[in-house]
N, C-alpha and C. Protein backbone atom coordinates (compact mmCIF):
# COMPACT_ATOMS: atom_id res chain seq x y z
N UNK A 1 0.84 -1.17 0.00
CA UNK A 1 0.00 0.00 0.00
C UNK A 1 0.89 1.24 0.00
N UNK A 2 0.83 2.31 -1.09
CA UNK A 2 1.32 3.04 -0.95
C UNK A 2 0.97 4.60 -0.15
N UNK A 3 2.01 4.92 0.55
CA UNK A 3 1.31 6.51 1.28
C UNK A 3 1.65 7.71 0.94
N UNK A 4 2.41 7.40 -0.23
CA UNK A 4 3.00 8.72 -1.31
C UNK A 4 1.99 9.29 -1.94
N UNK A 5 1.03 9.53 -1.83
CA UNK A 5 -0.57 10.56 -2.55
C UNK A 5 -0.35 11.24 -2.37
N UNK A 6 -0.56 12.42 -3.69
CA UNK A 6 -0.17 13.45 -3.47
C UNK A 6 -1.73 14.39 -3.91
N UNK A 7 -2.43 14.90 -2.53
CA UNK A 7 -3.79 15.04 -2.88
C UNK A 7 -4.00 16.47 -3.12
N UNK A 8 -4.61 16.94 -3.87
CA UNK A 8 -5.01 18.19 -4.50
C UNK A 8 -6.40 18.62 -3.90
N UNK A 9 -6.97 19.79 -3.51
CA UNK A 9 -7.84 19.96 -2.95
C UNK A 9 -8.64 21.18 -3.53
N UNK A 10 -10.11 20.84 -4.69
CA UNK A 10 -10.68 21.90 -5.68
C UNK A 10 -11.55 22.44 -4.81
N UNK A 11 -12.05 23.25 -4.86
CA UNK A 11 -13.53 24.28 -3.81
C UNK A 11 -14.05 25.07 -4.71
N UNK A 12 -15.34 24.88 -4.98
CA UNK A 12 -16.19 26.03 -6.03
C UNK A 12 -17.01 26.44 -4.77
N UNK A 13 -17.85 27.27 -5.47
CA UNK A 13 -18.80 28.04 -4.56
C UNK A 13 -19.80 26.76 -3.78
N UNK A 14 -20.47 25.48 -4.32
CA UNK A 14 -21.00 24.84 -3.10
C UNK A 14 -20.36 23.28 -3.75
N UNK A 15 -19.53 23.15 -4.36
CA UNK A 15 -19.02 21.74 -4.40
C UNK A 15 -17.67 21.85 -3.95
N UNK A 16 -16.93 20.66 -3.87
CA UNK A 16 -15.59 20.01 -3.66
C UNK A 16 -15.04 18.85 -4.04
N UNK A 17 -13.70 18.94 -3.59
CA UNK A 17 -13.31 17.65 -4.47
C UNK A 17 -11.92 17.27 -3.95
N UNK A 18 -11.67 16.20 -3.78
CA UNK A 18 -10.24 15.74 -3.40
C UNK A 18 -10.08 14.88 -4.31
N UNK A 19 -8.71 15.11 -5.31
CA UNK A 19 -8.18 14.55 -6.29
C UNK A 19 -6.85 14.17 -6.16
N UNK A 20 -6.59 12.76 -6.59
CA UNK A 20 -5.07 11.92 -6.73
C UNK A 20 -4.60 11.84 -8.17
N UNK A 21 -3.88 12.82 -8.65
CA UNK A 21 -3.82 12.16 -9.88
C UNK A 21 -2.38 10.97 -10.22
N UNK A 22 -2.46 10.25 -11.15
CA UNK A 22 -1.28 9.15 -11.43
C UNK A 22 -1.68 8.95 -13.08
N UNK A 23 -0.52 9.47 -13.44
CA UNK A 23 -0.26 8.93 -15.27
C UNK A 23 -1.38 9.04 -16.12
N UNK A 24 -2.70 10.11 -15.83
CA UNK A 24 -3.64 10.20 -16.81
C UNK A 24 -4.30 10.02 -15.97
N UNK A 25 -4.39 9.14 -14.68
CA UNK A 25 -5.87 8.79 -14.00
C UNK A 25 -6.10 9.62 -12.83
N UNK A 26 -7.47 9.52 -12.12
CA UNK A 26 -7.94 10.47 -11.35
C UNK A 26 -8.58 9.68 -10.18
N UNK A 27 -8.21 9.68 -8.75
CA UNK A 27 -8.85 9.48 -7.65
C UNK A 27 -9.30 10.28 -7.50
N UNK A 28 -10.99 10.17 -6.92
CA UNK A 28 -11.54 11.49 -6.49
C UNK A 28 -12.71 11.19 -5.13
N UNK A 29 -12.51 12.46 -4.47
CA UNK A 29 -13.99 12.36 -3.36
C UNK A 29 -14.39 13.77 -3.67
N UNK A 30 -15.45 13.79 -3.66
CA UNK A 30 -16.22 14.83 -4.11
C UNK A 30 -17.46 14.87 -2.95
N UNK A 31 -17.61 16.43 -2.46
CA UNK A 31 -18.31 16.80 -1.83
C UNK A 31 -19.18 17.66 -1.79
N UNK A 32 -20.44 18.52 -1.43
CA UNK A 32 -21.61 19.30 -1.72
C UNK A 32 -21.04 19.74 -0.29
N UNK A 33 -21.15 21.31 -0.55
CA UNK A 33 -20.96 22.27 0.86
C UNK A 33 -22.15 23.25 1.15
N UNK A 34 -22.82 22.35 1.89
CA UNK A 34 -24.39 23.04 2.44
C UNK A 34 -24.35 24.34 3.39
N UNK A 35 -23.75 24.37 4.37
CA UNK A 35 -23.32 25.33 5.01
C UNK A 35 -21.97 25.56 5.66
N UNK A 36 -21.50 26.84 6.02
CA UNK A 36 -20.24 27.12 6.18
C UNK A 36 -19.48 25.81 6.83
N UNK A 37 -20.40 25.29 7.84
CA UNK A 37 -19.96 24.27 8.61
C UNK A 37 -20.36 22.79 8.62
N UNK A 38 -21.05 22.26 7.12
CA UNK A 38 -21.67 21.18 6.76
C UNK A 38 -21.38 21.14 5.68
N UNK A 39 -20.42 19.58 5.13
CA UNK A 39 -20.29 19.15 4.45
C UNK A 39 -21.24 17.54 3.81
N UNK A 40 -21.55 17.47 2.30
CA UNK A 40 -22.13 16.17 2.55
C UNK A 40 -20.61 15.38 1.52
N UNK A 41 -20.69 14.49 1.82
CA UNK A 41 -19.23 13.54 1.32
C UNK A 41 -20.20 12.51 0.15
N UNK A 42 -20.14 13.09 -1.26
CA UNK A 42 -21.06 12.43 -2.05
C UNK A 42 -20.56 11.25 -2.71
N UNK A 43 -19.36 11.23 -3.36
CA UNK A 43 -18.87 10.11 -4.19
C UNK A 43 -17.48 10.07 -4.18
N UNK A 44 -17.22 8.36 -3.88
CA UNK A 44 -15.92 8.37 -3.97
C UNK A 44 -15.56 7.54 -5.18
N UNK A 45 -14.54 8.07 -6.19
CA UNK A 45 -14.23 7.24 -7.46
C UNK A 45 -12.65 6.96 -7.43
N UNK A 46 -12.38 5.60 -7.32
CA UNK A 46 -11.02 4.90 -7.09
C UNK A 46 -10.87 3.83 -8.97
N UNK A 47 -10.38 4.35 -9.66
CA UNK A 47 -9.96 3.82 -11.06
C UNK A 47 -9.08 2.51 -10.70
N UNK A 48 -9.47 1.35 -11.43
CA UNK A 48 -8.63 0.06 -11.43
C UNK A 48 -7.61 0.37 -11.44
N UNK A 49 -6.46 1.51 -11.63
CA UNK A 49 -5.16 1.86 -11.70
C UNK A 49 -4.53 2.21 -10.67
N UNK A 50 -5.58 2.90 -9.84
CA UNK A 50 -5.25 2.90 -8.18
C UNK A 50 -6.17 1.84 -7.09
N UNK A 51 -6.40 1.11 -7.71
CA UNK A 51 -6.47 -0.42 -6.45
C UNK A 51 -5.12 -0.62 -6.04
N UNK A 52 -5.91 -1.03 -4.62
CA UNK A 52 -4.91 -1.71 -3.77
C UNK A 52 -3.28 -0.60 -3.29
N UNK A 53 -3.68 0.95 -3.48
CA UNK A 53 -2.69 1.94 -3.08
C UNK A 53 -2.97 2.57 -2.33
N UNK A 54 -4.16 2.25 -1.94
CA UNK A 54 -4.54 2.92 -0.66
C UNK A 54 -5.11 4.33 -0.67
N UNK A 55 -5.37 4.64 -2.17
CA UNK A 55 -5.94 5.76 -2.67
C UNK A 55 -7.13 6.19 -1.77
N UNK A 56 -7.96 5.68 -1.74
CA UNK A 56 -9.31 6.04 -1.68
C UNK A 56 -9.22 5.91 -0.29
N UNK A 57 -9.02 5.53 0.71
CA UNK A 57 -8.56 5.67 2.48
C UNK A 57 -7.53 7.15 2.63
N UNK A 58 -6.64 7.16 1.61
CA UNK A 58 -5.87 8.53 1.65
C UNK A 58 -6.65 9.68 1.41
N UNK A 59 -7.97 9.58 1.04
CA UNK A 59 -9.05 10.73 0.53
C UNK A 59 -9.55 10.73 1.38
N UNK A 60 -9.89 9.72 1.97
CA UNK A 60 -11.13 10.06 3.64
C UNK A 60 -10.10 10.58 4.29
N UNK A 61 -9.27 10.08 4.88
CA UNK A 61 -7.80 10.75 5.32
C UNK A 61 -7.97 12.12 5.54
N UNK A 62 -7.82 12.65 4.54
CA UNK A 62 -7.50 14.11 4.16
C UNK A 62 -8.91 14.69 4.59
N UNK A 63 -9.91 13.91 3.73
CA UNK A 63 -11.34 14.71 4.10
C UNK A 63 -11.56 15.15 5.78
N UNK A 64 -11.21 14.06 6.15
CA UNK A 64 -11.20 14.40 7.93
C UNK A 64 -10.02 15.23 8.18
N UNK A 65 -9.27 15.18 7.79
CA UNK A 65 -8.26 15.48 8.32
C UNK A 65 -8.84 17.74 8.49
N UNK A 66 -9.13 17.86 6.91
CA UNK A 66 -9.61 19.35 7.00
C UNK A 66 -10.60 19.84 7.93
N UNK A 67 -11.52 18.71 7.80
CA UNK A 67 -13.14 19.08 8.54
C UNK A 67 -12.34 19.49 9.93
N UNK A 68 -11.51 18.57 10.60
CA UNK A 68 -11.50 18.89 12.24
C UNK A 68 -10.83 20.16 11.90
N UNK A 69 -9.54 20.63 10.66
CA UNK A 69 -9.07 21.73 11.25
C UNK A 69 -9.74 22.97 10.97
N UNK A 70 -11.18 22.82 10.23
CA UNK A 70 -11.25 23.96 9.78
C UNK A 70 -13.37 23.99 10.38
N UNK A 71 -13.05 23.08 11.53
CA UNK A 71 -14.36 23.04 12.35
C UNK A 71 -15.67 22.43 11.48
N UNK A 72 -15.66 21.76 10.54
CA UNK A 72 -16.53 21.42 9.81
C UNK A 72 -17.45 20.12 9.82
N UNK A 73 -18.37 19.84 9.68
CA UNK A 73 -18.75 18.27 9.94
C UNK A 73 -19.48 17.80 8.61
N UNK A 74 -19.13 16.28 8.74
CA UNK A 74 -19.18 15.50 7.61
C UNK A 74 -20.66 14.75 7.34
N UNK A 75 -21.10 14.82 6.46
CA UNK A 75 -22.34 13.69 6.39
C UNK A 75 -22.00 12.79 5.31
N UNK A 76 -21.86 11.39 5.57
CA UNK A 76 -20.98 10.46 4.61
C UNK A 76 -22.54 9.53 3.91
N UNK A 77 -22.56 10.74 2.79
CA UNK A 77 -23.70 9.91 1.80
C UNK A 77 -22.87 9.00 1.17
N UNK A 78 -21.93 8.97 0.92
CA UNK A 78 -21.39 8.32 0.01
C UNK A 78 -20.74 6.57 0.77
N UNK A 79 -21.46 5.56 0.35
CA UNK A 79 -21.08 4.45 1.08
C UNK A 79 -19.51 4.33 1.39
N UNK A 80 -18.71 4.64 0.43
CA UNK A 80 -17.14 4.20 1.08
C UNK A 80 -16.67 5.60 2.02
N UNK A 81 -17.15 6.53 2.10
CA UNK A 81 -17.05 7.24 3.23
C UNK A 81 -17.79 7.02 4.48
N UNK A 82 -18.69 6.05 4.56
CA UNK A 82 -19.53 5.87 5.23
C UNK A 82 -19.06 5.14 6.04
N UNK A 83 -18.45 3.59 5.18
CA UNK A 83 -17.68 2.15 5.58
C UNK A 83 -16.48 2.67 6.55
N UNK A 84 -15.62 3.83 5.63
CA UNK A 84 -14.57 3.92 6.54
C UNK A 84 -14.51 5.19 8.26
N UNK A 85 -16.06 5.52 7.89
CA UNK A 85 -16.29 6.13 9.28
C UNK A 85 -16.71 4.84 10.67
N UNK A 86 -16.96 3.96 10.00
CA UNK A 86 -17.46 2.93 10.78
C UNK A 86 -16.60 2.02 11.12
N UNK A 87 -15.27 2.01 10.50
CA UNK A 87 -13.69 1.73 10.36
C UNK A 87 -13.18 2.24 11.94
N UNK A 88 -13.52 3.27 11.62
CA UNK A 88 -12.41 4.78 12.41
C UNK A 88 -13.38 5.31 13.54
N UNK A 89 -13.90 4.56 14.79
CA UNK A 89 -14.54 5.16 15.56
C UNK A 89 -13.83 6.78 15.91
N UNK A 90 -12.55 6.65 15.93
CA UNK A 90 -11.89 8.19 16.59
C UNK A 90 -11.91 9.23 15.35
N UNK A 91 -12.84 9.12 14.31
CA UNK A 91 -13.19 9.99 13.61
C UNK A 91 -14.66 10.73 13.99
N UNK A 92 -15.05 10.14 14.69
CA UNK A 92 -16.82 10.11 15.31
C UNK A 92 -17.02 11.87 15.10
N UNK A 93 -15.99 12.62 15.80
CA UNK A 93 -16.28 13.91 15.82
C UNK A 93 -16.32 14.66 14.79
N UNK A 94 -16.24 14.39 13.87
CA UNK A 94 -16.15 14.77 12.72
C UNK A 94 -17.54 14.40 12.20
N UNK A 95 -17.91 13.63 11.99
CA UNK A 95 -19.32 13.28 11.41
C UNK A 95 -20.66 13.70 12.05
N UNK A 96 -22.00 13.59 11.05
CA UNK A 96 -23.14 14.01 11.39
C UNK A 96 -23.57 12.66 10.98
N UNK A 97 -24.01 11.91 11.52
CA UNK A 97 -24.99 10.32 11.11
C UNK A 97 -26.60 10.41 11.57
């Protein structure tokens, strides 16, 4: 598993996005920003090129990682954000379920 991701972080006016890119391809989590302090965590897309690198755990990663520093909370519509909140009890504070 690799932990060399190097994640990029897009923000429009109410979407988001955490992107991995590698040789043409694109990891992504993508998010809807409801209010200053509510995020919903909509889709996570991991390309057969990044299986098994640990891509898509390095995106929840990060996703939490911002929410706590920047006071925000998560609502994990998206099932593999969901799976790995249920992974990570010491993420709890971060989420809205």
């Amino acid at each position: 598993m690799s932990t060399d991701h190097i994640i990029t972080r897009e923000v429009a006016e109410t979407k988001g996005r955490y992107v991995i890119r590698k040789e043409g391809d694109e990891a992504e989590l993508t998010y809807s920003i409801t209010t200053p302090h509510l995020i919903i965590a909509d889709h996570t897309g991991v390309p057969d090129s990044f299986r098994g690198t640990g891509a898509g755990l390095a995106l929840v990663q990060r996703l939490v990682a911002d929410a706590r520093a920047e006071g925000v909370k998560i609502i994990p519509l998206c099932p593999f954000v969901n799976a790995q909140r249920k992974r990570h009890p010491e993420w709890a504070d971060v989420f809205q379920v």
